[in-house]
Protein backbone atom coordinates (compact mmCIF):
# COMPACT_ATOMS: atom_id res chain seq x y z
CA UNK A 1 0.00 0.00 0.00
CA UNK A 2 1.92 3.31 -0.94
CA UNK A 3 2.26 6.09 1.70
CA UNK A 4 2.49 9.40 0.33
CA UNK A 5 3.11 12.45 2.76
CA UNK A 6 2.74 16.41 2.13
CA UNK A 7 4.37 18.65 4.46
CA UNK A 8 5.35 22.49 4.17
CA UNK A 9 7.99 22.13 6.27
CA UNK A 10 8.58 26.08 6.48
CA UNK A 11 12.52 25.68 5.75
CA UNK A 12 12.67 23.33 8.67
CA UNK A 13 11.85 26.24 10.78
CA UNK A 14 12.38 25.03 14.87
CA UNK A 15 9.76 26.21 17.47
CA UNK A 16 12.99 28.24 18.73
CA UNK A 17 13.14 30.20 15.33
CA UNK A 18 15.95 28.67 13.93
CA UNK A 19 15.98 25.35 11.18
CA UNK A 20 17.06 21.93 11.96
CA UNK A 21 17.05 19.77 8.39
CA UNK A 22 17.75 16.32 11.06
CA UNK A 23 14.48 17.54 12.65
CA UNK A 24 13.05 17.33 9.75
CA UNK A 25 13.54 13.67 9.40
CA UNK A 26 13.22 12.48 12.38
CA UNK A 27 9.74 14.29 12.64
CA UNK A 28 8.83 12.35 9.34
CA UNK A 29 10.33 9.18 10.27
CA UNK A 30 8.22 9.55 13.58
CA UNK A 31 5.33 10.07 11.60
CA UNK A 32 4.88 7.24 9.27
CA UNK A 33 7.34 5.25 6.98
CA UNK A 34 6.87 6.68 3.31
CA UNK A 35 7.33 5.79 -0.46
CA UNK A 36 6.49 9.31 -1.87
CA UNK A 37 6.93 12.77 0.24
CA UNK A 38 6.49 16.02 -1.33
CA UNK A 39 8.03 18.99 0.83
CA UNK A 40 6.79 22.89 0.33
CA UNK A 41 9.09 25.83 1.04
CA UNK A 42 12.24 24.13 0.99
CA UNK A 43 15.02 26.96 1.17
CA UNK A 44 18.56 28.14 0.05
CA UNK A 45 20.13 30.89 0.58
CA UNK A 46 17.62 32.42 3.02
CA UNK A 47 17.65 33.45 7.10
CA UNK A 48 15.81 31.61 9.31
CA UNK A 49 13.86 33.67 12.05
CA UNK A 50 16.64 33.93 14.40
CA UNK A 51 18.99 35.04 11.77
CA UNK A 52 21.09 31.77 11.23
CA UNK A 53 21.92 30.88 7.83
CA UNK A 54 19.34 28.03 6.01
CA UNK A 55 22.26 26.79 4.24
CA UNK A 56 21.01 24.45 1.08
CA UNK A 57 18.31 22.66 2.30
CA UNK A 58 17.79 21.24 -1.30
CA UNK A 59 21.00 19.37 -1.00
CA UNK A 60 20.72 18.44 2.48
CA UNK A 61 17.68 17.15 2.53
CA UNK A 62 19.10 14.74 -0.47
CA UNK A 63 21.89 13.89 1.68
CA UNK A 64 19.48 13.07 4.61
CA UNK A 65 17.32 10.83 2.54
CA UNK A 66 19.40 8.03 0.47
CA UNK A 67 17.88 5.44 -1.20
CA UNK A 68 15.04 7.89 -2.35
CA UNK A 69 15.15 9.19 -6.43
CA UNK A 70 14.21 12.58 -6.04
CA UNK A 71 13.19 15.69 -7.86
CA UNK A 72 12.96 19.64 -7.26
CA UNK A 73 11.36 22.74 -8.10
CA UNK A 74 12.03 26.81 -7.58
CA UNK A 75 8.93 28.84 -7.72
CA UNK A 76 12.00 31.96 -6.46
CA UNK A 77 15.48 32.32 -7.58
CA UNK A 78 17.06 35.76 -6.86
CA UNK A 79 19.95 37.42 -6.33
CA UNK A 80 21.06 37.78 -2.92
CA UNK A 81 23.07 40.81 -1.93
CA UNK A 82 26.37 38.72 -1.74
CA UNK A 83 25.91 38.16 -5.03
CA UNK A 84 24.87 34.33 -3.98
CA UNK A 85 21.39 32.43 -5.32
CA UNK A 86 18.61 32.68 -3.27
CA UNK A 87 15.80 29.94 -3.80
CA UNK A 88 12.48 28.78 -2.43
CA UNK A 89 10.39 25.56 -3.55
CA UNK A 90 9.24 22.00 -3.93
CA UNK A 91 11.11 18.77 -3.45
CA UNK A 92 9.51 15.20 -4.04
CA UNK A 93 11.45 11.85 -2.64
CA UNK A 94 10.03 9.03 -4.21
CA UNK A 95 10.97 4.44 -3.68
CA UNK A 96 9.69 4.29 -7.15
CA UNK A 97 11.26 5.15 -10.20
CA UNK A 98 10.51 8.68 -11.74
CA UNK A 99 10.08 8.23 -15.47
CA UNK A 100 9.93 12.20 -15.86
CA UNK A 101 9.61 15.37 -14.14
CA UNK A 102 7.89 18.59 -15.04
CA UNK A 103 7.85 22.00 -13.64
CA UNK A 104 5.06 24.05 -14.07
CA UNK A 105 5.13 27.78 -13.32
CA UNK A 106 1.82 28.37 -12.01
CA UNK A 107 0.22 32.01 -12.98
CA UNK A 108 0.92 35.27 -11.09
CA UNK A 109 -1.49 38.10 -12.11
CA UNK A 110 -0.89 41.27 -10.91
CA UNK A 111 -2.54 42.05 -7.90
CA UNK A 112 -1.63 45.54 -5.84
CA UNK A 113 -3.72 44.87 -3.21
CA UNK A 114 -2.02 42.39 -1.17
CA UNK A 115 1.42 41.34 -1.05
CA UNK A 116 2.32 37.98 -3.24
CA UNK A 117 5.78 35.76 -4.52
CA UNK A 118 5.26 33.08 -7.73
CA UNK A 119 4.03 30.00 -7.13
CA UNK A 120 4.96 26.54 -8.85
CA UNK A 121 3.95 23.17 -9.39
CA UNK A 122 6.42 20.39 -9.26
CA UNK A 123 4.82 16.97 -11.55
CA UNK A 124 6.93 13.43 -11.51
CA UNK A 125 5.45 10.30 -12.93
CA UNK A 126 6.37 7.69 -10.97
CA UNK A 127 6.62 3.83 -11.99
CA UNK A 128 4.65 1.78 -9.01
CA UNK A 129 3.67 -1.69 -8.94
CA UNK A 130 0.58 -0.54 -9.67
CA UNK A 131 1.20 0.77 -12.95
CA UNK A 132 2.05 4.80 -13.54
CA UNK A 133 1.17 7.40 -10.94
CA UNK A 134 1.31 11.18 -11.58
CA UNK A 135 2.38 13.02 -8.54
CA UNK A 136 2.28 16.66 -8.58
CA UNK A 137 3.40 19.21 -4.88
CA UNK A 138 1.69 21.68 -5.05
CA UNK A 139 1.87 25.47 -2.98
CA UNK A 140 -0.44 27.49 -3.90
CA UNK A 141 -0.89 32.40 -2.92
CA UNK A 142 -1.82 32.56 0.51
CA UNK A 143 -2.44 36.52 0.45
CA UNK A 144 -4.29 36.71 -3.06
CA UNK A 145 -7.93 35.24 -4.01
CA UNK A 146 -7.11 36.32 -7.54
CA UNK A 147 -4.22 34.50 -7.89
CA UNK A 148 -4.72 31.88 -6.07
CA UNK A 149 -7.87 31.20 -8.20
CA UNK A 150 -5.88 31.82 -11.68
CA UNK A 151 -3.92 29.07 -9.88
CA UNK A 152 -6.42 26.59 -9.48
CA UNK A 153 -7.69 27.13 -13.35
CA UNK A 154 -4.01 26.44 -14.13
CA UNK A 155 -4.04 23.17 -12.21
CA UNK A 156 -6.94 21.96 -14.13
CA UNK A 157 -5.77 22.85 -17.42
CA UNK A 158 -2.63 20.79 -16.35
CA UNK A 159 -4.74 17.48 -15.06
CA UNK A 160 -7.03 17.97 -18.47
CA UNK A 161 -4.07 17.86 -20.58
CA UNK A 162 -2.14 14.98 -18.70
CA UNK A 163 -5.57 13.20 -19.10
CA UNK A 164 -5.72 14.12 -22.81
CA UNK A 165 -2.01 13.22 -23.46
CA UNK A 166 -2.35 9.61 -21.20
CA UNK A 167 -4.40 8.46 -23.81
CA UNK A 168 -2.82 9.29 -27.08
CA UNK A 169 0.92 8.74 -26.32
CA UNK A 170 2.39 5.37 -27.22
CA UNK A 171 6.07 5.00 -25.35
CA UNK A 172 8.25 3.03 -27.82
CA UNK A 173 7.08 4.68 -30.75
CA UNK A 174 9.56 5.31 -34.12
CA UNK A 175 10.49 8.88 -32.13
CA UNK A 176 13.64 9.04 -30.65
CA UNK A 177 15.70 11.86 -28.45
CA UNK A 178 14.13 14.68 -27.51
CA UNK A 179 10.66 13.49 -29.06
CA UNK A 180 10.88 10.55 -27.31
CA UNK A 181 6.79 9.62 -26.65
CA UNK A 182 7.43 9.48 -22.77
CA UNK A 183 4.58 8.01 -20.14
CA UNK A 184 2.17 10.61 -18.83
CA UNK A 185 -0.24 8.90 -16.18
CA UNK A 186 -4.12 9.53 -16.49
CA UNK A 187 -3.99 8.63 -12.48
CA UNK A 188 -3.08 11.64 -10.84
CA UNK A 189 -2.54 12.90 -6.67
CA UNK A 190 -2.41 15.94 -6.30
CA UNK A 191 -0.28 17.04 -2.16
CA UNK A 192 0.35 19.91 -1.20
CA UNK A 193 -0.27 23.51 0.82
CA UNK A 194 -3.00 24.99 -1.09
CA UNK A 195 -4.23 28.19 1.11
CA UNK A 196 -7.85 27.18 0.78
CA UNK A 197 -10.04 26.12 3.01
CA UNK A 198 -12.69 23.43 2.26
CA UNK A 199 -15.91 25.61 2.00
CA UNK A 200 -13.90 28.03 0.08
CA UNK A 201 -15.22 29.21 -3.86
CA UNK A 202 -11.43 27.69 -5.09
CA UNK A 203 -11.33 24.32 -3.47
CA UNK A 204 -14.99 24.01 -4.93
CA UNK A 205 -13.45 25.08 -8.62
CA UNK A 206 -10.91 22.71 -8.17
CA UNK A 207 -13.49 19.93 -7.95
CA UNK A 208 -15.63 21.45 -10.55
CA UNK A 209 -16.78 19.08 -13.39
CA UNK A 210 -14.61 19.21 -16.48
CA UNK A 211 -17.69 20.51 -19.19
CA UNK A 212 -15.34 17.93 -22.07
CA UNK A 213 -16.15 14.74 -19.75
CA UNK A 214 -12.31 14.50 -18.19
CA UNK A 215 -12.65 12.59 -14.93
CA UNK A 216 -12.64 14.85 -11.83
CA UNK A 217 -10.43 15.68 -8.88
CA UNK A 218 -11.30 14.31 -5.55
CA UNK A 219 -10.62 15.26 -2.18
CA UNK A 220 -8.96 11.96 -0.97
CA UNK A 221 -10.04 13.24 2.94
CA UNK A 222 -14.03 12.72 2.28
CA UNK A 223 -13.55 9.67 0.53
CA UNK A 224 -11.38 8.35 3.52
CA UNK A 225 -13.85 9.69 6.18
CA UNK A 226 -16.97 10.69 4.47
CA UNK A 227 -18.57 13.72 6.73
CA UNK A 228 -15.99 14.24 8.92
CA UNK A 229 -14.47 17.92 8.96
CA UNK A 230 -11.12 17.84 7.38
CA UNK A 231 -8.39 17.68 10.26
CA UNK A 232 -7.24 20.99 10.58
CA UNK A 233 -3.61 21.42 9.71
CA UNK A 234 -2.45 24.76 10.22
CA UNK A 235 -2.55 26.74 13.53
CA UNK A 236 -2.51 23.83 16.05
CA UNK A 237 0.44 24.68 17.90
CA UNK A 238 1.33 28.36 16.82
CA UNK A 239 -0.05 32.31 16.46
CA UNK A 240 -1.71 32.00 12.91
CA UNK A 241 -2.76 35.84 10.87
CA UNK A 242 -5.77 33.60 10.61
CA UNK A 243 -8.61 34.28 13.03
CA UNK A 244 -10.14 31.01 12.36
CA UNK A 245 -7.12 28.97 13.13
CA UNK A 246 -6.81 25.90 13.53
CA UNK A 247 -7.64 24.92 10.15
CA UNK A 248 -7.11 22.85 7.10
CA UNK A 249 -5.15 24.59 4.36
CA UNK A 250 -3.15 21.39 3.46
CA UNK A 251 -4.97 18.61 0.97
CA UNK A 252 -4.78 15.21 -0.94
CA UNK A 253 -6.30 15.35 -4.07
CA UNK A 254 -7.06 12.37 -5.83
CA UNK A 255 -8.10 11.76 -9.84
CA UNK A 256 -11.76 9.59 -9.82
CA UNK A 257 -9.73 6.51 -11.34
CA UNK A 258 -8.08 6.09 -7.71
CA UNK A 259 -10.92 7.29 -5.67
CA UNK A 260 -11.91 3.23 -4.65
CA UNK A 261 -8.14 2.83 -3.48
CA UNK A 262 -7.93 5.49 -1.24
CA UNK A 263 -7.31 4.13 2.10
CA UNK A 264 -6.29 5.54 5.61
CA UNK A 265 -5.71 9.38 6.15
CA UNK A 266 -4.34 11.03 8.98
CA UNK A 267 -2.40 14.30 10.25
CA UNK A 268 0.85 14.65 12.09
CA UNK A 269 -0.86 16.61 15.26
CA UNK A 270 2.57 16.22 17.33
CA UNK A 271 4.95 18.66 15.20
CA UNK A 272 5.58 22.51 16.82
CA UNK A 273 8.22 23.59 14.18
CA UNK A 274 6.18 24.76 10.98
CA UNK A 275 2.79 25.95 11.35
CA UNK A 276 1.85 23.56 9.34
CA UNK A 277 0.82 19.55 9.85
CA UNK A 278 2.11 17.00 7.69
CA UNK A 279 -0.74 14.72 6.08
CA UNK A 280 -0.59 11.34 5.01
CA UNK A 281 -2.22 9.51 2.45
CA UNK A 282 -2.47 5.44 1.81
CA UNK A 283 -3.39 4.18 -1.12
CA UNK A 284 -4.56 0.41 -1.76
């Protein structure tokens, strides 16, 4: 049964202020063994609260977690004023073999109002025993209805076309190189820190019918524990801008081909570092 986990781990931020990657790890490894973890705001370059350096917490979290194929993402890459990179994104860590990885740039209309950074998407399809899996982490505005809603149309546009594309690629076709027809999987989960809450106009677009027939998203919580409030997974242990804290801002999204193996769902309640909760999905 594959174990997937979403976490924004908040660049491994410490209840103290400071970032601990072995923390990290040993929170997850606590948690629940995994075969596929996707991790938000991992950081390089950057200050943690107390003013220590992050270090590269892309390549120390690879060094942390052998035996896993992994991929990454920046949604930010800027100069710092040392004249260093500074970068903020997605990793995923994965048993199974990834067959490709895309990076999506997810849209970032203007929007004066309200303070806002780009936003990506991070896709890998991975090779399970139970045939191909497409796995995308996913962090979505927190400040900006507008773009976190052009961000949601973008995410459907991208399970559409995966959908469209799983069923007219052939893999080991006369192309070769670069046009190589490569394996894009119709089942899709969808992990990550989305900013929405569940009675909220975008999570409800999200699950909105496709109008061409192309099977919907699920929320992988309700089919796990149908009419049970979503576990709340922000705000449980720290000050949140939120009034309504705690809260769940953090989903599983599943495509309706793997709604029947959707299995056992729970969040990590016990962690005090990142605002956020890690949440784990099985699936059968």
């Amino acid at each position: 049964m594959p174990k997937l986990i979403t976490w924004n781990m908040q660049a491994a931020r410490t209840p103290q202020g400071g970032a601990d990657l072995d923390r990290v790890v040993s929170t997850l490894t606590r948690f629940s063994h995994f075969d596929v973890l996707c991790l938000q705001e991992v950081a390089c370059g950057y200050e943690s609260r107390d003013g220590t350096s992050l270090g590269d917490q892309f390549a120390g979290l690879a060094l942390r977690l052998p035996g896993y194929n992994l991929a990454c993402c920046t949604a930010l890459d800027t100069l710092a004023p040392d004249g260093s990179r500074r970068r903020l994104g997605t990793m995923i860590f994965s048993r199974y073999r990834i067959l490709q990885v895309l990076r999506h740039s997810l849209p970032w209309p203007a929007d004066p109002e309200v303070m806002s950074m780009p936003r990506s998407a991070l896709e890998v399809t991975l090779q399970t025993p139970a045939g191909l899996l497409r796995v995308l982490s996913v962090h979505l505005e927190y400040f900006s209805l507008l773009q976190r809603m052009a961000q949601v149309e973008r995410l459907r546009e991208l399970h559409r076309e995966a959908v469209l594309q799983a069923r007219v690629l052939r893999p080991g076709g006369p192309e070769h190189g670069a046009f190589e027809a490569l394996p894009r999987a119709a089942s899709a989960v969808l992990l990550g820190d989305f900013n929405m809450l569940p009675d909220s106009p975008e999570y409800a677009r999200l699950l909105a019918p496709f109008p061409d027939g192309t099977p919907p998203l699920r929320d992988a919580w309700r089919l796990s524990q149908p009419g049970r409030r979503h576990a709340p997974t922000v705000g449980l242990h720290d000050d949140h801008p939120d009034a309504n804290a705690p809260f769940a801002f953090d989903f599983a999204f599943v495509s309706a081909a793997l709604a029947e193996r959707v299995g056992r769902m729970r969040v990590d309640a016990a962690e005090t570092g990142s605002d956020h909760q890690a949440l784990l999905l099985e699936l059968g």
